[in-house]
C-alpha atoms as a PDB file:
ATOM      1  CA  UNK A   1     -94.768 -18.340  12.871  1.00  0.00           C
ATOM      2  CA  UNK A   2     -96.352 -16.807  16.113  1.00  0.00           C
ATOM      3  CA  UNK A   3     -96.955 -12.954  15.320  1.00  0.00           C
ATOM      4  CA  UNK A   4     -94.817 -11.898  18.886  1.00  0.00           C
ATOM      5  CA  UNK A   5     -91.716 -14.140  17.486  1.00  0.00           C
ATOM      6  CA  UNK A   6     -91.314 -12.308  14.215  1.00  0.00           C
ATOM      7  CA  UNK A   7     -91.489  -9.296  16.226  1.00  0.00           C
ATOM      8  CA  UNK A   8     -88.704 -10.437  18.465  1.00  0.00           C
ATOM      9  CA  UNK A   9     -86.810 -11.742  15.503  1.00  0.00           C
ATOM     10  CA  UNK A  10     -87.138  -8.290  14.047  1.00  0.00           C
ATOM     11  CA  UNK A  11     -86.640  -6.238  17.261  1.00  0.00           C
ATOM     12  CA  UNK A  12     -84.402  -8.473  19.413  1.00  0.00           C
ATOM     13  CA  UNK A  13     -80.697  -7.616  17.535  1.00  0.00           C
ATOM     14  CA  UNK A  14     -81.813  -3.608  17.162  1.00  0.00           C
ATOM     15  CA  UNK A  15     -82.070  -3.801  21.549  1.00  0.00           C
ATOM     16  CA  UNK A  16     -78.375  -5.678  21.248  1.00  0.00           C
ATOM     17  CA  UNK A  17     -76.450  -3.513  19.048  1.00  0.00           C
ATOM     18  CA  UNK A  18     -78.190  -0.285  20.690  1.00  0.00           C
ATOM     19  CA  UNK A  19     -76.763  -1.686  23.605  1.00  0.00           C
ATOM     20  CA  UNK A  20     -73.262  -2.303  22.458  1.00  0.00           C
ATOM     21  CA  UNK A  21     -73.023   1.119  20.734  1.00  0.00           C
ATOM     22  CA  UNK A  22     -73.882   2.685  24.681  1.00  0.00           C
ATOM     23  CA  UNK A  23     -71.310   0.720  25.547  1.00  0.00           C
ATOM     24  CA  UNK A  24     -69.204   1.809  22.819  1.00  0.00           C
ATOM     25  CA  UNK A  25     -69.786   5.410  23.336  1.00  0.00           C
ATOM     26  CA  UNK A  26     -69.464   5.083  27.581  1.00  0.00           C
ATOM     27  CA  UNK A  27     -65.783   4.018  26.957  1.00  0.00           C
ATOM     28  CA  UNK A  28     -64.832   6.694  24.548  1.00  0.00           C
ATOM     29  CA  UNK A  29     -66.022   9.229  26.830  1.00  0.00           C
ATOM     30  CA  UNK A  30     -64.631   7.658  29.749  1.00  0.00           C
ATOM     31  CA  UNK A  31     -61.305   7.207  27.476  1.00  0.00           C
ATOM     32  CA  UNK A  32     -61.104  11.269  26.606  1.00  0.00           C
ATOM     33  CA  UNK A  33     -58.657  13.417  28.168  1.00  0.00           C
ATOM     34  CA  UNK A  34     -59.686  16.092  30.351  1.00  0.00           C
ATOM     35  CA  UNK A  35     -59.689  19.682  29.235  1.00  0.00           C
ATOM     36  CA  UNK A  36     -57.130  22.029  30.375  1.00  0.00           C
ATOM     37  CA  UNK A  37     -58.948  25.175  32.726  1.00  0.00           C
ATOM     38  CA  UNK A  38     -59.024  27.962  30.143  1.00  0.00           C
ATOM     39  CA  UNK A  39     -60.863  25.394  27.759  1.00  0.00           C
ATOM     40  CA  UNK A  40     -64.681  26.292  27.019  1.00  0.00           C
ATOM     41  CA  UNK A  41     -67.057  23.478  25.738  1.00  0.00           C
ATOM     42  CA  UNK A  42     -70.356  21.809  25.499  1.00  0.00           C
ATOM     43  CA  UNK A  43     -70.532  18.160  26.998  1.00  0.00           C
ATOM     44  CA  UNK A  44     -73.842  16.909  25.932  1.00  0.00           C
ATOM     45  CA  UNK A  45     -75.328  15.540  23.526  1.00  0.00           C
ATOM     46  CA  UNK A  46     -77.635  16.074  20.684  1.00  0.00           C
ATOM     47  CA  UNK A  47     -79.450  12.932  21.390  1.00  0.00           C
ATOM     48  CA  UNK A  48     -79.661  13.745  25.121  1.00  0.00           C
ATOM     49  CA  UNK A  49     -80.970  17.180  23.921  1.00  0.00           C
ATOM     50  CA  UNK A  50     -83.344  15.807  21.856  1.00  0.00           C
ATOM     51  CA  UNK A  51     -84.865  13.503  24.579  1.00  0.00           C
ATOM     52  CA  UNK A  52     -84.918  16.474  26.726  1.00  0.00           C
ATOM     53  CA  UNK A  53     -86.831  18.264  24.167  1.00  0.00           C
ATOM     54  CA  UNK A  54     -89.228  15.919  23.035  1.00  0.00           C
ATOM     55  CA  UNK A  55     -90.041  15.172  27.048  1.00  0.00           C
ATOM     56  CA  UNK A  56     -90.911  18.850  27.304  1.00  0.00           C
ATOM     57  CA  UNK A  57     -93.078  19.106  24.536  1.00  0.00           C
ATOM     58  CA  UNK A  58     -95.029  15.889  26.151  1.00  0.00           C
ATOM     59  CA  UNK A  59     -95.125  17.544  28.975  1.00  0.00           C
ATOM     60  CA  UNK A  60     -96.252  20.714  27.544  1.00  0.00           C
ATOM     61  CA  UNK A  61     -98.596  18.883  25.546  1.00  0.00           C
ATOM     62  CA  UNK A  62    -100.425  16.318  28.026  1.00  0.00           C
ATOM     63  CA  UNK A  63    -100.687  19.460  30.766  1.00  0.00           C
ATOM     64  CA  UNK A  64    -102.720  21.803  28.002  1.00  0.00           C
ATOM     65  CA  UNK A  65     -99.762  24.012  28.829  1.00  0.00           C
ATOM     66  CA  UNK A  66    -100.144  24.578  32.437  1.00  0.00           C
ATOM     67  CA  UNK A  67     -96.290  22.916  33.419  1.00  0.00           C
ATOM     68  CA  UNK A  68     -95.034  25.329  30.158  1.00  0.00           C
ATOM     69  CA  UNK A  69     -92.252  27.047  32.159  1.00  0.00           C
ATOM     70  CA  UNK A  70     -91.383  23.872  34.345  1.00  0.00           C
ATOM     71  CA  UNK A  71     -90.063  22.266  30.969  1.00  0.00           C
ATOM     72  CA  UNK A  72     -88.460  25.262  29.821  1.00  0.00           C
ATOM     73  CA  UNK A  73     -86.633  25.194  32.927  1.00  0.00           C
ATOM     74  CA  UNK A  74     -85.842  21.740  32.361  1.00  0.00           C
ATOM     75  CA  UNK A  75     -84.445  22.179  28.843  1.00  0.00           C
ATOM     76  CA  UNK A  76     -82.832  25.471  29.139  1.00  0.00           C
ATOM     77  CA  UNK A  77     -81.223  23.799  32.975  1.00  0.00           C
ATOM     78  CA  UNK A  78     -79.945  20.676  30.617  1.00  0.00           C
ATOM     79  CA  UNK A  79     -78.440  23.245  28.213  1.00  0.00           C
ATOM     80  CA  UNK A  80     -76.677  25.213  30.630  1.00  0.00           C
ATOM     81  CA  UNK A  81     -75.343  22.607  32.952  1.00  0.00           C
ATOM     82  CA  UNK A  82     -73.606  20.892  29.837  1.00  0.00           C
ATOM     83  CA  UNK A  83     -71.532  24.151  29.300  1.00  0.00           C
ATOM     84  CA  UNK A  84     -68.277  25.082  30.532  1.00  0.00           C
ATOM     85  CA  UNK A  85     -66.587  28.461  30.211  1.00  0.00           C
ATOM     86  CA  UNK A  86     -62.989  28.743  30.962  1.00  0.00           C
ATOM     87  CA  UNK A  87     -63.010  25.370  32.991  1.00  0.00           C
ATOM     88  CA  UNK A  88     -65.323  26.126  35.000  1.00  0.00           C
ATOM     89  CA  UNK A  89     -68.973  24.375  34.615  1.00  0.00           C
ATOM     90  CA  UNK A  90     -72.357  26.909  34.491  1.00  0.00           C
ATOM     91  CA  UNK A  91     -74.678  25.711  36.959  1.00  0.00           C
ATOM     92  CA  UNK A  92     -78.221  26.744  36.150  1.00  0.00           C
ATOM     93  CA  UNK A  93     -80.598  27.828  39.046  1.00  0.00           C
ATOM     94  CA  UNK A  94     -83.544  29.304  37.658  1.00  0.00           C
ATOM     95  CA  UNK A  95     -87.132  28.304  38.775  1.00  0.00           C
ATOM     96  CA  UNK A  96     -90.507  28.289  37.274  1.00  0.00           C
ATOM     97  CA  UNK A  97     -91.591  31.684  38.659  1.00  0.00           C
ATOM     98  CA  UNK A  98     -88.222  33.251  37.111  1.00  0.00           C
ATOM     99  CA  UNK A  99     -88.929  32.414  33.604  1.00  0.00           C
ATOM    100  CA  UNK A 100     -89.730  35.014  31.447  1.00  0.00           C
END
């Protein structure tokens, strides 16, 4: 057997149920109630927030460190945008030349 039809043997139902558990997950969001106001929580995700990360540190990485801050600000903008305090959702507006 051809070398790219084992691999696709392999490979090919991992890519379906992937996409089924997306699915999955989508309609159990969608499904969820929403919060009262004077509720406080986190809506993302630890997979999202690892992507995020690991994207930085590419970033970070292939740039020798030059775009640094602009990932920071990309992770720490992820973070903050997925929080809400009291019902009401933290919107983060920091730039690269604020980062400290």
């Amino acid at each position: 057997m051809d070398e790219r039809y084992l691999l696709l043997l392999i490979f090919g139902p991992l890519w379906i149920v992937s996409i089924i558990i997306i699915a999955i997950v989508h309609l159990v969001r969608k499904s969820k109630s929403v919060p009262s106001t004077d509720e406080s929580y986190f809506d993302g995700t630890l997979l999202s927030y690892i992507g995020w990360s690991i994207l930085g540190f590419f970033v970070t990485v292939l740039t020798l460190g030059i775009c640094f801050p602009w990932a920071l600000c990309m992770v720490y903008g992820w973070k903050i945008n997925h929080t809400v305090i009291n019902g009401h959702r933290l919107k983060f507006t920091g730039n690269l030349l604020e980062v400290q």
